[in-house]
Protein backbone atom coordinates (compact mmCIF):
# COMPACT_ATOMS: atom_id res chain seq x y z
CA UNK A 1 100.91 127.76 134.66
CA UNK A 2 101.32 130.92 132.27
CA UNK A 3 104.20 132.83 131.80
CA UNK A 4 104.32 136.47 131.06
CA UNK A 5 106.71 137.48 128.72
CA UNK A 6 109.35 139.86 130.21
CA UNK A 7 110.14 142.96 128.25
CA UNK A 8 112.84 142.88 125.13
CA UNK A 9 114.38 145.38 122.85
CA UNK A 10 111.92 146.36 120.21
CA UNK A 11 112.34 143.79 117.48
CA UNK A 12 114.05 141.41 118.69
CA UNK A 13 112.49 137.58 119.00
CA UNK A 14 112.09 135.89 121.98
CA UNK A 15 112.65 132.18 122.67
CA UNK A 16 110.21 130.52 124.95
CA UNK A 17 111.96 127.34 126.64
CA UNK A 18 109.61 125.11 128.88
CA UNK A 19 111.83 123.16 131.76
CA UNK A 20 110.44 119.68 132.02
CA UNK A 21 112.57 118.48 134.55
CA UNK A 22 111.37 118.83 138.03
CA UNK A 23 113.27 121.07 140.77
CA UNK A 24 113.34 121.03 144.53
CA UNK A 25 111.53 123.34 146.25
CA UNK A 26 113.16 124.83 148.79
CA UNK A 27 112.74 124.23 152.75
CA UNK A 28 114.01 127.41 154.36
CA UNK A 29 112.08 130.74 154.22
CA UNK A 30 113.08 132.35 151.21
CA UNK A 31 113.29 136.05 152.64
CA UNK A 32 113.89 136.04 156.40
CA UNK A 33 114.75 138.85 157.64
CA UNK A 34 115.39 141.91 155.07
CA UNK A 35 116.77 145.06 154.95
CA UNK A 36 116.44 147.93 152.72
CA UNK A 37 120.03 147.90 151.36
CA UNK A 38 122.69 145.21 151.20
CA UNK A 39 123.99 143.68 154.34
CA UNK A 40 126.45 141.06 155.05
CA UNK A 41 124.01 138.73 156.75
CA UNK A 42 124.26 134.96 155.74
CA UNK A 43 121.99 134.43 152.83
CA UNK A 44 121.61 132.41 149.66
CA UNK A 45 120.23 132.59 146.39
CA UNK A 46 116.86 131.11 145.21
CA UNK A 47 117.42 127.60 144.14
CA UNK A 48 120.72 126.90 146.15
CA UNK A 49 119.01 126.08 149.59
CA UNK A 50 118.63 122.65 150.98
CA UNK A 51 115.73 120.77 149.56
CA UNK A 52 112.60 120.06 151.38
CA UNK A 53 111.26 116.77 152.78
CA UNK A 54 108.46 115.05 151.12
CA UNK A 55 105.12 116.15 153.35
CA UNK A 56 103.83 112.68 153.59
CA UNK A 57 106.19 110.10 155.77
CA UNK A 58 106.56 107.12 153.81
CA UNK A 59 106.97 104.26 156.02
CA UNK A 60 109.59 101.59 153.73
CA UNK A 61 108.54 98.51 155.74
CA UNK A 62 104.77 98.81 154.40
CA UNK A 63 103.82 95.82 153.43
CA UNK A 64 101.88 97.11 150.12
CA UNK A 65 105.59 98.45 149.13
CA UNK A 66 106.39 96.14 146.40
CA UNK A 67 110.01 96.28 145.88
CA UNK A 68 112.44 94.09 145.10
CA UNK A 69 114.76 92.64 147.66
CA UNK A 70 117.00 93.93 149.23
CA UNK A 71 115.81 97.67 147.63
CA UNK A 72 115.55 100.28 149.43
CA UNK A 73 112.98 103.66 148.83
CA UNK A 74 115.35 106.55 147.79
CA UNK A 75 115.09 109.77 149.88
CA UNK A 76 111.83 112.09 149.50
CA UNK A 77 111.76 114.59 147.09
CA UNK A 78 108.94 117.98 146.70
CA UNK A 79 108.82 118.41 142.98
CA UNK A 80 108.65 121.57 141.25
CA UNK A 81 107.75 122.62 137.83
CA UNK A 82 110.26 125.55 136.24
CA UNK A 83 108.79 127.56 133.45
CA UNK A 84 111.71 130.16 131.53
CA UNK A 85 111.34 132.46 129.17
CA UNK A 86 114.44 134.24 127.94
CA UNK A 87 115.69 136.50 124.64
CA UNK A 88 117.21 134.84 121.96
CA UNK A 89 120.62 136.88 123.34
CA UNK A 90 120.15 135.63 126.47
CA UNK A 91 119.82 139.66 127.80
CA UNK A 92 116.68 139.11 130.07
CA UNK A 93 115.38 135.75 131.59
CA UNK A 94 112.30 135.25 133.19
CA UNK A 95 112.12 132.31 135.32
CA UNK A 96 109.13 130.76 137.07
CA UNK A 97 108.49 128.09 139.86
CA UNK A 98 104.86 127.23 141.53
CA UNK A 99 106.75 129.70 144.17
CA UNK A 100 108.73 132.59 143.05
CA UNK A 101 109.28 134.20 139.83
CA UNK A 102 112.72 135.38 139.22
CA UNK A 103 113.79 138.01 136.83
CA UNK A 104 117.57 138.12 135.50
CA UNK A 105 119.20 140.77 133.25
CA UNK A 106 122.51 140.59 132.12
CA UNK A 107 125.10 143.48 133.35
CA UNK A 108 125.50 145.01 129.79
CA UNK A 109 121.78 145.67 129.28
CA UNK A 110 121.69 147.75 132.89
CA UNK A 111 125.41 149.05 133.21
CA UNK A 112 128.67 150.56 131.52
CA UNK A 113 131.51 148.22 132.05
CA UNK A 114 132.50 148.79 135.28
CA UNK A 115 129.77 150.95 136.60
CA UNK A 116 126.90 150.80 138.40
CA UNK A 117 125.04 153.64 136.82
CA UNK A 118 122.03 152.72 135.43
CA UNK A 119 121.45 153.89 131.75
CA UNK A 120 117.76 155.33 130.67
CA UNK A 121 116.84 151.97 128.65
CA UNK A 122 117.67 149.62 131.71
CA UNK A 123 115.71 151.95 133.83
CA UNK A 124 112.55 151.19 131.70
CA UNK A 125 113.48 147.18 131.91
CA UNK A 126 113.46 147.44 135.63
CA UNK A 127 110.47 149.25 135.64
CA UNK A 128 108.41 146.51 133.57
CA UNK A 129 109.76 144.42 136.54
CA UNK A 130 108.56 146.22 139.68
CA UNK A 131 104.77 146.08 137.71
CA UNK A 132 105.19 142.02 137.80
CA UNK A 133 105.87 142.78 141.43
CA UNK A 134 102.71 144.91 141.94
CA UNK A 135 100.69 142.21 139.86
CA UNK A 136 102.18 139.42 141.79
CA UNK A 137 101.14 141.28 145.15
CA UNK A 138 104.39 140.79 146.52
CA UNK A 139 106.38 142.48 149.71
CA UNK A 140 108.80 140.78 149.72
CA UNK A 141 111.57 141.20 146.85
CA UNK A 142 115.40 139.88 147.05
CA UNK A 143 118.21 141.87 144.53
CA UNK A 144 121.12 139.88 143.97
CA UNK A 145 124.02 140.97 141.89
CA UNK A 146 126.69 138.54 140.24
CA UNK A 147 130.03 139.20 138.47
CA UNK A 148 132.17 136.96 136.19
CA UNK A 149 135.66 135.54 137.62
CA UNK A 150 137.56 138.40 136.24
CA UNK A 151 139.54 140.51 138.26
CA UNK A 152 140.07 140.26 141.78
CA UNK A 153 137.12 138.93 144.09
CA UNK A 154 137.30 142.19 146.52
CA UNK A 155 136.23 144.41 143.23
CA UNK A 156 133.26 141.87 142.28
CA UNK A 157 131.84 141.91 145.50
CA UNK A 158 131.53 145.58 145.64
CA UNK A 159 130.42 146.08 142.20
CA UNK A 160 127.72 143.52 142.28
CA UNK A 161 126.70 144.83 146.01
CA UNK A 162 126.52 148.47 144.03
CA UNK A 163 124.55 147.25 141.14
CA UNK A 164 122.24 145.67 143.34
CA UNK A 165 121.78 148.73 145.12
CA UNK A 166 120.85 150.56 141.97
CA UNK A 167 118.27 148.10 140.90
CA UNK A 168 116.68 148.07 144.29
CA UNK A 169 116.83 151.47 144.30
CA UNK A 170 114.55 152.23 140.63
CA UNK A 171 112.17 149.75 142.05
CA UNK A 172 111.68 151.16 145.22
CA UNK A 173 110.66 154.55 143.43
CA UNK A 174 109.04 152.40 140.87
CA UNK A 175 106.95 150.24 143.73
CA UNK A 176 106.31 153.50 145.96
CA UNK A 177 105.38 150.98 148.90
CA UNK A 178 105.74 150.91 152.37
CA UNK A 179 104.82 147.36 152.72
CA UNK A 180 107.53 145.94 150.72
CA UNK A 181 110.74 144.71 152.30
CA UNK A 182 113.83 144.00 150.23
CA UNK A 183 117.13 141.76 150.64
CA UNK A 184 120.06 143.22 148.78
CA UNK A 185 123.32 141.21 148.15
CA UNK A 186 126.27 141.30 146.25
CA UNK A 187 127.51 137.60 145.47
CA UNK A 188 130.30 138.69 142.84
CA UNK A 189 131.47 135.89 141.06
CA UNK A 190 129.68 133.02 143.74
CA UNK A 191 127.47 130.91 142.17
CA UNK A 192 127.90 130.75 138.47
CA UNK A 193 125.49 129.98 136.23
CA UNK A 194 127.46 129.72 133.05
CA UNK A 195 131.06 128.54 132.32
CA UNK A 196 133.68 131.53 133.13
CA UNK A 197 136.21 129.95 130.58
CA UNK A 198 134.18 131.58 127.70
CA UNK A 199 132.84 135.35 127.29
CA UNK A 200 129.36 134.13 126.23
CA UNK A 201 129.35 132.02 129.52
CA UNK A 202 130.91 135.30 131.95
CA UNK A 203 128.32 137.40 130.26
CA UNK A 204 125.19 135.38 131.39
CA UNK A 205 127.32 135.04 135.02
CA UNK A 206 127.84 139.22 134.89
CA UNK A 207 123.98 139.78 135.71
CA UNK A 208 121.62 141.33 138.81
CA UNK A 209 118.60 138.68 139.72
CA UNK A 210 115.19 140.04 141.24
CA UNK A 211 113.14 137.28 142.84
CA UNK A 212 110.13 137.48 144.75
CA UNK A 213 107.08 135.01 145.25
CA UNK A 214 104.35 134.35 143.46
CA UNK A 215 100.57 134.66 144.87
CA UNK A 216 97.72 133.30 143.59
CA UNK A 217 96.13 136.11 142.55
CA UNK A 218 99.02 137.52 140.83
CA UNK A 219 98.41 133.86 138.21
């Protein structure tokens, strides 16, 4: 599978990290249905749904099973392969699955502290997004926005549903497309991806993710 590199301050190195491990695909439809701004409808993000069942039944009284007794099979998993490509700071990550390819950028590259204005630079990153997008042929694209655990949980709901917003909003002039549908969602700080006992780890959790699948002509 190749990975294109996602955009980084002039400069600075990138570290390329290739994710051995297999993940579960998912089971549910990633998208559903989307509106054009955020919503309160249940949702989740990519890589937090239920995993899928295997697409062959495997029947564990087959004879040709050799196991020992008294085993049993364990349940059936659909492996994925996870590809990520991130900045040595950790400011943009790039993440890709046989399915989707998900973009993150950390808060501080995109907004003031407590804003959601975009600044000029983030602009550009988002930009260098929304032509992944149009490569990958997508229409359908989910922006989800994530706080640390500082502060109340009120505030970091709003603020991530705002910076969400604003990202959705850059690609959508960016995209100029009719056909493309988009799921916006402020998590605040739900679903963590770094340790909020540390600033290094609420930094990478302060961040706005924009996932949307891959096709094969976008490989």
């Amino acid at each position: 599978m190749t990975v294109t590199h996602t955009p980084s301050r002039a400069g600075a190195p990138r570290l390329a990290l290739t994710l051995t491990a297999a993940s579960l695909m998912v089971a549910t439809n990633l998208f559903g249905a989307v509106t054009a701004h955020a919503d309160d409808s249940p949702s989740v993000p990519p890589g937090t749904e239920p995993s899928a069942s295997a697409p062959v039944k495997v029947d564990p009284n087959d004879p040709d099973l050799k196991l020992p007794e008294g085993a049993t099979l364990a349940a059936p998993k659909v492996l994925d392969i996870k590809s990520v490509v991130e900045d040595q700071g950790g400011e943009e990550r790039r993440e890709d699955t046989n399915s989707d390819v998900t973009f993150a950028l950390q808060a501080e590259v995109l907004f003031s502290k407590d804003s959601a204005k975009l600044s000029d630079e983030s602009k550009s990153r988002i930009a260098a997004i929304a032509d992944e997008i149009k490569k990958q042929n997508a229409t359908r694209v989910r922006v989800f926005g994530f706080t640390d655990n500082l502060g109340s949980a009120a505030h970091g709901d709003v603020l991530s549903r705002q910076r969400a917003n604003a990202v959705q909003d850059v690609l959508d002039q960016e995209l100029h497309d009719p056909n493309i549908t988009f799921e916006v969602r402020g998590y605040g700080e739900q679903y963590p991806i770094a340790d909020n006992s540390t600033e290094a780890g609420r930094r990478k959790n302060r961040r706005v993710e924009v996932t949307f699948p891959r096709s094969e002509s976008g490989n």
